[in-house]
N, C-alpha and C. Protein backbone atom coordinates (compact mmCIF):
# COMPACT_ATOMS: atom_id res chain seq x y z
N UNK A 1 -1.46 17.85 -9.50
CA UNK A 1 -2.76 17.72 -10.12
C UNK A 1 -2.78 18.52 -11.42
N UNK A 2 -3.27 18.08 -12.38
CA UNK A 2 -2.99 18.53 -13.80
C UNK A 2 -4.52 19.74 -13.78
N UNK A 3 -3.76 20.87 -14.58
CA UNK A 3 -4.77 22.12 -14.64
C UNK A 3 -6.49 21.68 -15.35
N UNK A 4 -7.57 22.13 -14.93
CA UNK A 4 -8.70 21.77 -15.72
C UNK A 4 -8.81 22.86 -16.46
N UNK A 5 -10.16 22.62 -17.27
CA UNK A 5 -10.48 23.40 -18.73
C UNK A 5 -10.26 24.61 -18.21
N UNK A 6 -11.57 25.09 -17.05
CA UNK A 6 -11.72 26.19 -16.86
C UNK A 6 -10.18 26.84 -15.90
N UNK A 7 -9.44 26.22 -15.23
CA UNK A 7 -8.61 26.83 -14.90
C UNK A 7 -7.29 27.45 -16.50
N UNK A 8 -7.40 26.36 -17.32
CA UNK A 8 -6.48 26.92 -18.15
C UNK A 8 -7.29 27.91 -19.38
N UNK A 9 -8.61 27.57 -19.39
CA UNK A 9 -9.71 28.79 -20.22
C UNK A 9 -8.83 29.83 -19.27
N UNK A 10 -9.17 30.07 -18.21
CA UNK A 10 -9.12 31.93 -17.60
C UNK A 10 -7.73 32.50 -17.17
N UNK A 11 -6.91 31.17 -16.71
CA UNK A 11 -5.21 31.72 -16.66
C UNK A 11 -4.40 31.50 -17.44
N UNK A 12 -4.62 30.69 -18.73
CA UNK A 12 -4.26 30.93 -20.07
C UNK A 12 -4.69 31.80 -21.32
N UNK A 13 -5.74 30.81 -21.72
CA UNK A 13 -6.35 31.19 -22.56
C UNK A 13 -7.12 33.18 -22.29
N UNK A 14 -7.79 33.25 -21.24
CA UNK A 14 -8.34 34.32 -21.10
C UNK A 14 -7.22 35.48 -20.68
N UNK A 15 -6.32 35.29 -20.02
CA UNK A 15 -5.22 36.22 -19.58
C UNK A 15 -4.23 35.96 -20.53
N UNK A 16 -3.96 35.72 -21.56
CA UNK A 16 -3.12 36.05 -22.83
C UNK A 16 -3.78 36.65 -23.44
N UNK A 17 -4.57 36.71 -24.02
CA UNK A 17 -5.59 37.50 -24.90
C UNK A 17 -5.64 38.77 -24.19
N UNK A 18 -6.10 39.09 -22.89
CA UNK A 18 -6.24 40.32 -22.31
C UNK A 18 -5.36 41.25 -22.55
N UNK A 19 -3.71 40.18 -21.87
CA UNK A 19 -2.40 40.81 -21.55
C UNK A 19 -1.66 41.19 -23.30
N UNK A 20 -2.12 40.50 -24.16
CA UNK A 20 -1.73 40.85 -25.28
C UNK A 20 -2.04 41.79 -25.86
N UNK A 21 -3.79 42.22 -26.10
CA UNK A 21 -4.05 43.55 -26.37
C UNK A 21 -5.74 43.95 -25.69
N UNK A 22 -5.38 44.77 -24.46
CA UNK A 22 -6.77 44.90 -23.67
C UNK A 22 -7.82 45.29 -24.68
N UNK A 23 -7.87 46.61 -25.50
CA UNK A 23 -8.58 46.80 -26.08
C UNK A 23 -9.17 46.14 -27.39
N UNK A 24 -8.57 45.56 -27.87
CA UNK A 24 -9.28 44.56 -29.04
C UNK A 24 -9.66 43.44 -27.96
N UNK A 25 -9.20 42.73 -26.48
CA UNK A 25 -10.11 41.70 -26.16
C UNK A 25 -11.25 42.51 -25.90
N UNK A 26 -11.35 43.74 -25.21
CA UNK A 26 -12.85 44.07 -25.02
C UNK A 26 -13.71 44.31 -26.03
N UNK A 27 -13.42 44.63 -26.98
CA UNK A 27 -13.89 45.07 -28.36
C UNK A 27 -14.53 43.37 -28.82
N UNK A 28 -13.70 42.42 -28.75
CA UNK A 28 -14.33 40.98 -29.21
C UNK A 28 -14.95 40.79 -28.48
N UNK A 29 -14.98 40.80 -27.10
CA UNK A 29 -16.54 40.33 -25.84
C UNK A 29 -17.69 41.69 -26.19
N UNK A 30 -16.90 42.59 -27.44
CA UNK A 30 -18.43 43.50 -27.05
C UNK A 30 -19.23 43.77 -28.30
N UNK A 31 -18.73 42.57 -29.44
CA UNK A 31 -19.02 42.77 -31.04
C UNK A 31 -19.38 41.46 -30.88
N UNK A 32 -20.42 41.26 -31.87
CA UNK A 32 -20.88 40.26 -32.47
C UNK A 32 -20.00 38.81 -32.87
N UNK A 33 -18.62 38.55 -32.59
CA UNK A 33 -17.93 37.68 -32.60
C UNK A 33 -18.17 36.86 -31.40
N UNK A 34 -18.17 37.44 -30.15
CA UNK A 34 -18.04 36.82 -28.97
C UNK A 34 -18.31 35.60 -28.76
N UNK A 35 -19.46 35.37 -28.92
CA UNK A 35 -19.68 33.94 -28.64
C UNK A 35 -18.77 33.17 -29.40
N UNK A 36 -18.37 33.27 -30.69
CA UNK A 36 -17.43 32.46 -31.37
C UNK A 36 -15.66 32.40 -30.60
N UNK A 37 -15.57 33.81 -30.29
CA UNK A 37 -14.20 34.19 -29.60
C UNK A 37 -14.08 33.14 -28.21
N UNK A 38 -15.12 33.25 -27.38
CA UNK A 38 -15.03 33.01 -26.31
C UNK A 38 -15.16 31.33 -26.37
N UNK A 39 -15.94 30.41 -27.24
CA UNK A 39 -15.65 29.46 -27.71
C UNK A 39 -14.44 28.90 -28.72
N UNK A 40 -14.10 29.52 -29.46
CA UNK A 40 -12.67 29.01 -29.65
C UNK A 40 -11.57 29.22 -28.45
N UNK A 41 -11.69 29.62 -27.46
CA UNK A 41 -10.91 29.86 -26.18
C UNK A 41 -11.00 28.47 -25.72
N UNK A 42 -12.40 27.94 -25.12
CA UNK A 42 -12.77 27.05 -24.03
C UNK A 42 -12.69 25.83 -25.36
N UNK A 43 -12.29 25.84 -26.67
CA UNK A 43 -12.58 24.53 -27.04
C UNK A 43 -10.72 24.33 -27.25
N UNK A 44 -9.59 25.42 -27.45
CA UNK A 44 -8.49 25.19 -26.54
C UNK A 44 -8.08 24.63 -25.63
N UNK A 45 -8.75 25.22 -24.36
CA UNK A 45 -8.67 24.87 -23.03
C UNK A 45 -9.18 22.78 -22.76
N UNK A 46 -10.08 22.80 -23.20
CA UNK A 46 -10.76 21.13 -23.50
C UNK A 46 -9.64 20.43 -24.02
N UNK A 47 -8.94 21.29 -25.47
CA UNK A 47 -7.85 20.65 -25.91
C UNK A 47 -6.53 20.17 -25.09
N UNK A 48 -6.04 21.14 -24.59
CA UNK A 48 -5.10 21.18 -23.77
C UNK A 48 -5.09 20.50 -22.38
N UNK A 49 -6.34 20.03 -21.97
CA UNK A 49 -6.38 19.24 -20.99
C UNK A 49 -6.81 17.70 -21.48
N UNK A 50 -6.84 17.48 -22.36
CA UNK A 50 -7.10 16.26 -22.96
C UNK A 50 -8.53 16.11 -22.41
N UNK A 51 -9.64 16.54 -22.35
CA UNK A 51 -11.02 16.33 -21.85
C UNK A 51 -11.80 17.22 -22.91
N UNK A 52 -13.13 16.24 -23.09
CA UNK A 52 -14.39 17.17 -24.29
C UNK A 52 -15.56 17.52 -23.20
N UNK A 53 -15.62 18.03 -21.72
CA UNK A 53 -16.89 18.06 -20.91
C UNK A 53 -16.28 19.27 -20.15
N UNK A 54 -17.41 20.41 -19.90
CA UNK A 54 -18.38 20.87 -20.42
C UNK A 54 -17.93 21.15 -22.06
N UNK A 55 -18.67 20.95 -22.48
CA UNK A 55 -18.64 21.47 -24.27
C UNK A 55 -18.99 23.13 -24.52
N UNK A 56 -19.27 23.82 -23.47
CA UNK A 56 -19.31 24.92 -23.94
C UNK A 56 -18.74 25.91 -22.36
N UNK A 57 -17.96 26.69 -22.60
CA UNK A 57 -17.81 27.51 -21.35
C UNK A 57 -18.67 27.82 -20.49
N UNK A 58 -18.60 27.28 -19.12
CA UNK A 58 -19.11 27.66 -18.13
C UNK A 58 -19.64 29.04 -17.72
N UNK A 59 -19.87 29.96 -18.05
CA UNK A 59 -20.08 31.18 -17.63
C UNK A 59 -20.71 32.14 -18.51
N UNK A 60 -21.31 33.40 -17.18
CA UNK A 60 -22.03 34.51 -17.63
C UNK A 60 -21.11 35.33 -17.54
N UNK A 61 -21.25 36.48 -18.50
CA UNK A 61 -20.47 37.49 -18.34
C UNK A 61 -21.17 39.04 -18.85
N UNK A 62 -20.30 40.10 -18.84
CA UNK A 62 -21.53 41.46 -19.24
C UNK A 62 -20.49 42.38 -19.23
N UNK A 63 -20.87 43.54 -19.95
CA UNK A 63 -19.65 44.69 -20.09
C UNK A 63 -20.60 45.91 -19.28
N UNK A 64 -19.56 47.00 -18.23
CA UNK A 64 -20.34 47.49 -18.16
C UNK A 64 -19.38 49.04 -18.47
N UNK A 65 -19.66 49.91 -18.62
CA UNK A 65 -18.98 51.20 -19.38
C UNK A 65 -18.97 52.22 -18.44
N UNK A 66 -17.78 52.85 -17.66
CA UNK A 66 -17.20 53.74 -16.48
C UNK A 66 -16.63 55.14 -17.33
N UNK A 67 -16.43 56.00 -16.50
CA UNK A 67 -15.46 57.22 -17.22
C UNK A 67 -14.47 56.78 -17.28
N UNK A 68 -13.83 56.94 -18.57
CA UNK A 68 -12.43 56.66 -19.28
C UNK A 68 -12.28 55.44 -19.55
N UNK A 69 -13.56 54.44 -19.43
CA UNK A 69 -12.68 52.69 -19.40
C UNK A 69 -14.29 51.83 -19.32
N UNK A 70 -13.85 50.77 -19.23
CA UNK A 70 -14.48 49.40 -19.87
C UNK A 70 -14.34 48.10 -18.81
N UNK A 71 -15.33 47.83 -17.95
CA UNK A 71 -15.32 46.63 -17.16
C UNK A 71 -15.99 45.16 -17.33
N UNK A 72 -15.31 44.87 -17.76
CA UNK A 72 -15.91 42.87 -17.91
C UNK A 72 -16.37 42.24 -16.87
N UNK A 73 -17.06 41.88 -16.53
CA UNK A 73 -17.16 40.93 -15.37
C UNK A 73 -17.74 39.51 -15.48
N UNK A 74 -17.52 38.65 -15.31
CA UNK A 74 -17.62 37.18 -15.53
C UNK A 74 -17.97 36.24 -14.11
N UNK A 75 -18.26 35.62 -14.41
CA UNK A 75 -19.02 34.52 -13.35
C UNK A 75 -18.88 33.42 -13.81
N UNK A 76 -18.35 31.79 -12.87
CA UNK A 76 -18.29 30.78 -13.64
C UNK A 76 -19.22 30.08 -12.27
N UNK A 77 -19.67 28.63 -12.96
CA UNK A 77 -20.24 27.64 -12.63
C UNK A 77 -19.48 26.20 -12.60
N UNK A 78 -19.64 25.70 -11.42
CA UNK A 78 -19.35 24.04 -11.22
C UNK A 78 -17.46 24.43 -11.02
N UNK A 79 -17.32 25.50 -10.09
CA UNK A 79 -15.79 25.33 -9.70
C UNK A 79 -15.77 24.55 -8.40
N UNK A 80 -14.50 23.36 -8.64
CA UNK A 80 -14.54 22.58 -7.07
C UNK A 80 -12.82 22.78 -7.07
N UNK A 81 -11.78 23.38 -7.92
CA UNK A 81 -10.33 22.96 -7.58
C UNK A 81 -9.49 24.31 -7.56
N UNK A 82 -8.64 24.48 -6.56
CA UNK A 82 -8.13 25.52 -6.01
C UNK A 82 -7.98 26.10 -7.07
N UNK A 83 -7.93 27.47 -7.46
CA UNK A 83 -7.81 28.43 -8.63
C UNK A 83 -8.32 28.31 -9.66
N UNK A 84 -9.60 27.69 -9.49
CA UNK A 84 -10.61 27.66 -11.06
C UNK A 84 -11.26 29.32 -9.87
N UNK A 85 -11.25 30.06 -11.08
CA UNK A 85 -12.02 31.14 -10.59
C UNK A 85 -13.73 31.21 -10.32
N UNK A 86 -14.37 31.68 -9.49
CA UNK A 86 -15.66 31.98 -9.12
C UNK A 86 -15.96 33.19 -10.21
N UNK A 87 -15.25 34.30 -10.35
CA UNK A 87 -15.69 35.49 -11.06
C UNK A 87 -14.35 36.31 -11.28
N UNK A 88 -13.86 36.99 -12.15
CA UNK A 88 -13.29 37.41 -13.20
C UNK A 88 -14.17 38.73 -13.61
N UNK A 89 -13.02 39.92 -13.19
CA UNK A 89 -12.93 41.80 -13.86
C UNK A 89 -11.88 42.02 -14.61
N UNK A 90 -11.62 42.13 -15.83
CA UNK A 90 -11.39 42.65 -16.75
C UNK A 90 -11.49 44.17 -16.65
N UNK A 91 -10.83 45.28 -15.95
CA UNK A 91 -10.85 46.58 -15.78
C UNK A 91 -9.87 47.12 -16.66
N UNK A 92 -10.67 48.36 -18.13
CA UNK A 92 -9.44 48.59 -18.31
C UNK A 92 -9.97 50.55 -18.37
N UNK A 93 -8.80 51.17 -18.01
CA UNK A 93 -8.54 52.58 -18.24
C UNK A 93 -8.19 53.22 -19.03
N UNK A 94 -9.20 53.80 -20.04
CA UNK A 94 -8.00 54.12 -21.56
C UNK A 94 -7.08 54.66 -21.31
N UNK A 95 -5.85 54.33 -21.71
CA UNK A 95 -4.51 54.58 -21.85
C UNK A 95 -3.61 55.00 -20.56
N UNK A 96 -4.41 54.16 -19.40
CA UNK A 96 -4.02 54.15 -17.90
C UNK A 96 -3.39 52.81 -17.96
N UNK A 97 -4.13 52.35 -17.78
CA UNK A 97 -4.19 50.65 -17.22
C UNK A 97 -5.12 49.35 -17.59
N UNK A 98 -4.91 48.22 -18.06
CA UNK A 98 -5.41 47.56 -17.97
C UNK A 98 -4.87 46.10 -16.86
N UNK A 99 -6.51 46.00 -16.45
CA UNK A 99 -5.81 44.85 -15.15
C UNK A 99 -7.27 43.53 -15.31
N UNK A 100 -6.55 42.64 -14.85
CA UNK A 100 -7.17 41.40 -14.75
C UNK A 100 -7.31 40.51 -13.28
N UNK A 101 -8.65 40.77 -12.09
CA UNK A 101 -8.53 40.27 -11.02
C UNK A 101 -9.00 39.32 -11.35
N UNK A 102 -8.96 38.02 -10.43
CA UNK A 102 -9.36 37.11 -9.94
C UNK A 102 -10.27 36.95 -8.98
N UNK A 103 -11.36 36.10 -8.63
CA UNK A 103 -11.84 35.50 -7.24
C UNK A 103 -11.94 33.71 -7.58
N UNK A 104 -10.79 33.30 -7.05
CA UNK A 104 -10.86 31.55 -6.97
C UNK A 104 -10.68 31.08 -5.37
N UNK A 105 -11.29 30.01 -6.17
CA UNK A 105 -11.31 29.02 -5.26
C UNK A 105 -10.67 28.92 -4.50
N UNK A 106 -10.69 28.47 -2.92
CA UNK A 106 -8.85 28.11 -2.06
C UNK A 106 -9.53 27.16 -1.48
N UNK A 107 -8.93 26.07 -1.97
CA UNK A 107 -9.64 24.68 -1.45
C UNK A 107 -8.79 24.86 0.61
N UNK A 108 -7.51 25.56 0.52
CA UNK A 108 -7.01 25.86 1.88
C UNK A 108 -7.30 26.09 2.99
N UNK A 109 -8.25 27.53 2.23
CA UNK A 109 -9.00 28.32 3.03
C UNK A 109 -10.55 27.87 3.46
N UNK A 110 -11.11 26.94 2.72
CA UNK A 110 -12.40 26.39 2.49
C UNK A 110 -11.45 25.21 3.76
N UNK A 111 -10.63 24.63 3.66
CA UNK A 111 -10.34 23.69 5.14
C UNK A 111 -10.66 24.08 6.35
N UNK A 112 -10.18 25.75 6.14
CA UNK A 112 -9.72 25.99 7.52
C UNK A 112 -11.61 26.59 8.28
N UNK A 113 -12.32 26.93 7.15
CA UNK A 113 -13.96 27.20 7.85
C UNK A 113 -14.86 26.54 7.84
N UNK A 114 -14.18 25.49 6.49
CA UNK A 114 -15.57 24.66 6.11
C UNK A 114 -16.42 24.92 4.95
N UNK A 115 -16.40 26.40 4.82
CA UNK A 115 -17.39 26.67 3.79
C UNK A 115 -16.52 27.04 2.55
N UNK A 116 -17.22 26.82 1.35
CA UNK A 116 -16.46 27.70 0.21
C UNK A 116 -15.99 28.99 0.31
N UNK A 117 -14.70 29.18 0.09
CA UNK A 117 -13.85 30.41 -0.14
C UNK A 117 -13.33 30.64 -1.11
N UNK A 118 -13.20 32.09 -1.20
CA UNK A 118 -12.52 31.93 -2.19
C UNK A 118 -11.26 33.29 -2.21
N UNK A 119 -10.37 33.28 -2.35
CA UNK A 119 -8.76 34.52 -2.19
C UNK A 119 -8.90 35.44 -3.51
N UNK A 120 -8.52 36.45 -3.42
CA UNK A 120 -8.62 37.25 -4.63
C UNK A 120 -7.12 37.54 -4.89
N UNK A 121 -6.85 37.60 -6.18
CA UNK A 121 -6.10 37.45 -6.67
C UNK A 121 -5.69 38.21 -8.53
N UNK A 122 -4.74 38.66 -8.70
CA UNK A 122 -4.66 39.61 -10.25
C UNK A 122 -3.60 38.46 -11.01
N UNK A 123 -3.51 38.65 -12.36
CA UNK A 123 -3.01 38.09 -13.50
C UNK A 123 -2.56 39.30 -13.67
N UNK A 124 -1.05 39.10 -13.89
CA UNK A 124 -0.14 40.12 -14.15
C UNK A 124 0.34 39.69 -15.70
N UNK A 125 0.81 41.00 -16.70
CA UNK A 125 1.06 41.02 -18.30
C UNK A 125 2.20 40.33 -18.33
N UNK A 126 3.11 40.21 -17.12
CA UNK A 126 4.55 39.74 -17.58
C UNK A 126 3.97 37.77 -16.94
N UNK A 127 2.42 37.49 -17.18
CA UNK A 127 2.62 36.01 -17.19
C UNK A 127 2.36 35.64 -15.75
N UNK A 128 2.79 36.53 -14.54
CA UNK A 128 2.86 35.93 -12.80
C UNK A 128 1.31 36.37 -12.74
N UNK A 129 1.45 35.94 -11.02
CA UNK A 129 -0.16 35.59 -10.46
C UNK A 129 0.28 36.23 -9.31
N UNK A 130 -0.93 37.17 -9.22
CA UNK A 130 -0.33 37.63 -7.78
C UNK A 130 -1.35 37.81 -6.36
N UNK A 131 -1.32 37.06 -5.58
CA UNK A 131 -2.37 36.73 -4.29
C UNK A 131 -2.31 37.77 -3.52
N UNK A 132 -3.38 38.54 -3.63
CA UNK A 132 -4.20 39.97 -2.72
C UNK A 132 -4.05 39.26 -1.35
N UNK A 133 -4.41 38.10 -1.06
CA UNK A 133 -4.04 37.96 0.65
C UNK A 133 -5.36 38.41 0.80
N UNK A 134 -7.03 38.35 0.69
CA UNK A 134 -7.96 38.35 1.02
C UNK A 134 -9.08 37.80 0.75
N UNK A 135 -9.63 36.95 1.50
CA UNK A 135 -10.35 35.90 1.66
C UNK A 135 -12.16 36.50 1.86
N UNK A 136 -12.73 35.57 0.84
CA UNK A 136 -14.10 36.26 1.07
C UNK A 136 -15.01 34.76 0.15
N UNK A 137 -16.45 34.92 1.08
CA UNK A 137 -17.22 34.11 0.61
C UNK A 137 -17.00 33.83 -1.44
N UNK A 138 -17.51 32.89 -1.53
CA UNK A 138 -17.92 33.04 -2.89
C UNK A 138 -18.83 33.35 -3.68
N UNK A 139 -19.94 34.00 -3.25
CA UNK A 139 -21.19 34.73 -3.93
C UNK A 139 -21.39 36.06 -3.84
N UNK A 140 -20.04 36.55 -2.52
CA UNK A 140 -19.78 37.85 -2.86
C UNK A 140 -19.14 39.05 -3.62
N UNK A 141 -19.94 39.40 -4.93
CA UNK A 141 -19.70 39.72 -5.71
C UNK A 141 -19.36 40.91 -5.20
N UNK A 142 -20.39 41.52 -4.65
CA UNK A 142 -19.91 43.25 -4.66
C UNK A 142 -18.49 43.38 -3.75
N UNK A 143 -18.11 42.45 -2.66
CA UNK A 143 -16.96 42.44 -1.80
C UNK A 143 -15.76 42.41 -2.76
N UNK A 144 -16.25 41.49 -3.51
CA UNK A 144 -14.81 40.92 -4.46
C UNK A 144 -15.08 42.74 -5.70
N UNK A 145 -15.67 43.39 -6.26
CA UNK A 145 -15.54 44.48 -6.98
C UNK A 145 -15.12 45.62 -5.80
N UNK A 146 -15.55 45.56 -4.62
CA UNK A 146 -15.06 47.08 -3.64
C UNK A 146 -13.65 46.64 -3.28
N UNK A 147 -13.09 45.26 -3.72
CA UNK A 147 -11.51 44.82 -3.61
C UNK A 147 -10.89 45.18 -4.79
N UNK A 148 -11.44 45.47 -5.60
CA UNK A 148 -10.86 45.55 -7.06
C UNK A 148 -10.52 47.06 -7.11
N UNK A 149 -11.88 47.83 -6.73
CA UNK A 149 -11.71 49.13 -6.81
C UNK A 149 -11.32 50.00 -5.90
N UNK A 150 -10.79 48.82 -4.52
CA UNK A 150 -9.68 50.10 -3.21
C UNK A 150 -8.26 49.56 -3.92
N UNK A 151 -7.99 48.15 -4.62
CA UNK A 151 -7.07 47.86 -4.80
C UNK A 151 -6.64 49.18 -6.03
N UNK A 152 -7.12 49.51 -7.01
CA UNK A 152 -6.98 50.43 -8.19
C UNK A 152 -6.75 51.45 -7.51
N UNK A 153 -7.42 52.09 -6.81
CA UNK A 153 -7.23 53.41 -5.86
C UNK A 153 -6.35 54.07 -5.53
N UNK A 154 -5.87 52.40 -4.28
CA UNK A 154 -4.45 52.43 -3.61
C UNK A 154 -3.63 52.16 -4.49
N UNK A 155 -3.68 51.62 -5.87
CA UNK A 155 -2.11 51.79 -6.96
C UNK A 155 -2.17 53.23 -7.63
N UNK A 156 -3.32 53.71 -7.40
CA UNK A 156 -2.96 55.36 -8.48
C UNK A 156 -2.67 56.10 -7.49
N UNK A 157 -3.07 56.24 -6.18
CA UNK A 157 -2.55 56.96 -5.02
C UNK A 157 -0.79 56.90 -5.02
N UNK A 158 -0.30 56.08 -4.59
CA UNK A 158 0.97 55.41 -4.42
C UNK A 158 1.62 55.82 -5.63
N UNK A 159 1.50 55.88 -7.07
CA UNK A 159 1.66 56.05 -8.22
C UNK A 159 2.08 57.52 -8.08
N UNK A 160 1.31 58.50 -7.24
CA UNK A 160 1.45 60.11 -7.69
C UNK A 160 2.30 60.36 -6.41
């Protein structure tokens, strides 16, 4: 099955830009460009899938500002195909870390209950995808951020 907009907007388009330089992408979602930035992304993504619908990116998004670092968080609309993401963190740590989770879709896991699911999952800098192995509704936002932030935890723990 050939990738849609929004799957290649957020595992292309949005995770090159990140993985290329965290701090100038947060700096463009947090300056007066954005809307232009984030639309030349999704009118890529349209390109690259040979389709012009939705005409403008699906989603809300908001910055919110932690000690030492900078969190994105994003929300999309009208996902039905395994790995179009539900919501998207952008976490970065000055001069720690920058990381990029996932919460998509698992059309798999949505077999096996019935209801929408969705697996969480990170975009790694060297390009791979890497599946957390945990399964959670899709409107649960705060589940999918207390996954983000035992997952960060348990890598700086392990780290020292």
């Amino acid at each position: 099955m050939p990738p849609t907009p929004l799957w290649m907007f957020t595992h292309r388009a949005l995770a090159r830009e990140f993985h290329r330089d965290a701090r100038k992408f947060m700096t463009n979602l947090d300056g007066k460009i954005a809307p232009v930035y984030l639309e030349r992304m999704w009118a890529w993504a349209l390109q690259a899938t040979s389709t012009v619908e939705p005409a403008h990116p699906p989603l809300q998004y908001g910055i919110d500002r932690v000690q030492n670092g900078t969190i994105v968080w994003m929300t999309f609309e009208d996902v039905v195909k395994t790995g179009e993401p539900w919501a998207l963190r952008f976490v970065v740590k000055d001069g720690v870390y920058a990381r990029m989770f996932l919460l998509e879709h698992s059309e798999y896991a949505t077999e096996l209950d019935g209801k929408p699911t969705a697996i969480v999952c990170e975009s790694l800098a060297d390009g791979t995808h890497r599946n957390l192995g945990i399964t959670m509704d899709i409107a649960d936002q705060p589940g999918f951020d207390e996954v983000v932030f035992s997952t960060l935890r348990r890598d700086a723990s392990a780290a020292n």
